[in-house]
Protein backbone atom coordinates (compact mmCIF):
# COMPACT_ATOMS: atom_id res chain seq x y z
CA UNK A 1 175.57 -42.72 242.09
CA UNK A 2 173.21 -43.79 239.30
CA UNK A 3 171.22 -40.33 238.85
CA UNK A 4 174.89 -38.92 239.29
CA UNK A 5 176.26 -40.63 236.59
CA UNK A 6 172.99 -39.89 233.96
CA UNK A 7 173.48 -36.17 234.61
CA UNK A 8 176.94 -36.24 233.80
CA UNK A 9 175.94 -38.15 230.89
CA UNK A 10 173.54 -35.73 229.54
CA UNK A 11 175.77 -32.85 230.32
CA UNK A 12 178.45 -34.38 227.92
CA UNK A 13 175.77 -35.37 225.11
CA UNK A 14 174.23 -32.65 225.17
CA UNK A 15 177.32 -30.30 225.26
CA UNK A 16 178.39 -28.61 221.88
CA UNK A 17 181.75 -28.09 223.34
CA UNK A 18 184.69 -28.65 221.59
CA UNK A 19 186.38 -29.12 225.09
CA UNK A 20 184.42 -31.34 226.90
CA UNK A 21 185.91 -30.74 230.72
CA UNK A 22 184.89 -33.02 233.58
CA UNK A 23 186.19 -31.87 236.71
CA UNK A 24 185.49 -34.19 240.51
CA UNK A 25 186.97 -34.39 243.81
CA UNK A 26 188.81 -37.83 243.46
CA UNK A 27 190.54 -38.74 240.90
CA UNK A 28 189.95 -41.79 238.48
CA UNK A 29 192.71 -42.75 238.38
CA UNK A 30 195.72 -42.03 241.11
CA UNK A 31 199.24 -43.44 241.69
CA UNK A 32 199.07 -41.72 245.25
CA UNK A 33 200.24 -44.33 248.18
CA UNK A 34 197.71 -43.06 250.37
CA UNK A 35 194.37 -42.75 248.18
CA UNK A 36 195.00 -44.50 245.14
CA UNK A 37 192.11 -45.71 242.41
CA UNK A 38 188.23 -46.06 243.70
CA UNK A 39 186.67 -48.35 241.38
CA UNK A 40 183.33 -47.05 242.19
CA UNK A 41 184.17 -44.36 239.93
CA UNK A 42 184.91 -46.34 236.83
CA UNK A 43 181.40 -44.94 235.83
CA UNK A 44 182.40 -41.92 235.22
CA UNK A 45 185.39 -42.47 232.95
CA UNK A 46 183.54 -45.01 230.88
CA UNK A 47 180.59 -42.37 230.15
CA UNK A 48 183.81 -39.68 229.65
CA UNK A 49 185.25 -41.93 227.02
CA UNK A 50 181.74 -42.67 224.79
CA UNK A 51 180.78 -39.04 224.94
CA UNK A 52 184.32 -38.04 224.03
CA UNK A 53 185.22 -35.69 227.18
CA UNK A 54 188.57 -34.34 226.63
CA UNK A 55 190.20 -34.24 230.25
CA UNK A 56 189.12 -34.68 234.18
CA UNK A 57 190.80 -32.79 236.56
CA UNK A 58 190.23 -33.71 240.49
CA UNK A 59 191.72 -32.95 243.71
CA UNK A 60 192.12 -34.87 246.56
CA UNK A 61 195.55 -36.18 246.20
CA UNK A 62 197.95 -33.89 247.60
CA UNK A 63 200.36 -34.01 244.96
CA UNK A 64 200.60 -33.14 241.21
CA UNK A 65 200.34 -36.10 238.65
CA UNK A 66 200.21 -36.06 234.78
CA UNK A 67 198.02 -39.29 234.12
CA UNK A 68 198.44 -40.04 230.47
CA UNK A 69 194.79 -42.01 228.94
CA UNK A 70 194.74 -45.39 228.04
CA UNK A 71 192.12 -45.02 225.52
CA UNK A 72 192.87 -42.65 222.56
CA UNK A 73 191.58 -39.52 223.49
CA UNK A 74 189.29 -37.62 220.65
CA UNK A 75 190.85 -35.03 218.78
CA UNK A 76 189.09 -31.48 220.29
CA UNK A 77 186.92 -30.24 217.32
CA UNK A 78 186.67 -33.83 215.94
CA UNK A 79 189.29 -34.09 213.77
CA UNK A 80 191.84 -36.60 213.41
C-alpha cells in the first residue's frame, strides 16, 4: 500500500496537467449498501487533495453516484 501510495504521489507532483485524473477500482468514497467506504484508502484521497487532483473515478459499485468533495476542489489551470 505504502510504495502504492508514493507512486501515485509522484505521478500527481510531477504531472504538469491541468487535469489531474486519478482513476481506481473502489471508490473512496461510496453510499452503496453493499460496499460502502474502505478506510484503507483514505491514503489516496489525502495525497489527491495536497497535490490538487481534480476528480477519481472508480468502479466497483454497480450503480452510478455523483459524490460531491468535501474539500474545495482546485480550480483546473490554477485559478480561482
Amino acid at each position: 500500500e505504502a510504495a502504492e501510495l508514493a507512486a501515485l504521489e509522484r505521478c500527481l507532483a510531477n504531472s504538469p496537467a491541468t487535469w489531474r485524473v486519478v482513476v481506481g477500482h473502489h471508490p473512496i468514497v461510496s453510499y452503496s449498501s453493499k460496499h460502502g467506504s474502505q478506510p484503507e484508502l483514505r491514503g489516496i484521497r489525502e495525497v489527491m487533495e495536497r497535490l490538487g487532483a481534480t476528480a477519481y473515478f472508480n468502479g466497483h459499485d454497480h450503480n452510478l453516484q455523483h459524490v460531491v468533495p468535501v474539500m474545495k476542489a482546485p480550480t483546473p489551470g490554477g485559478n480561482p
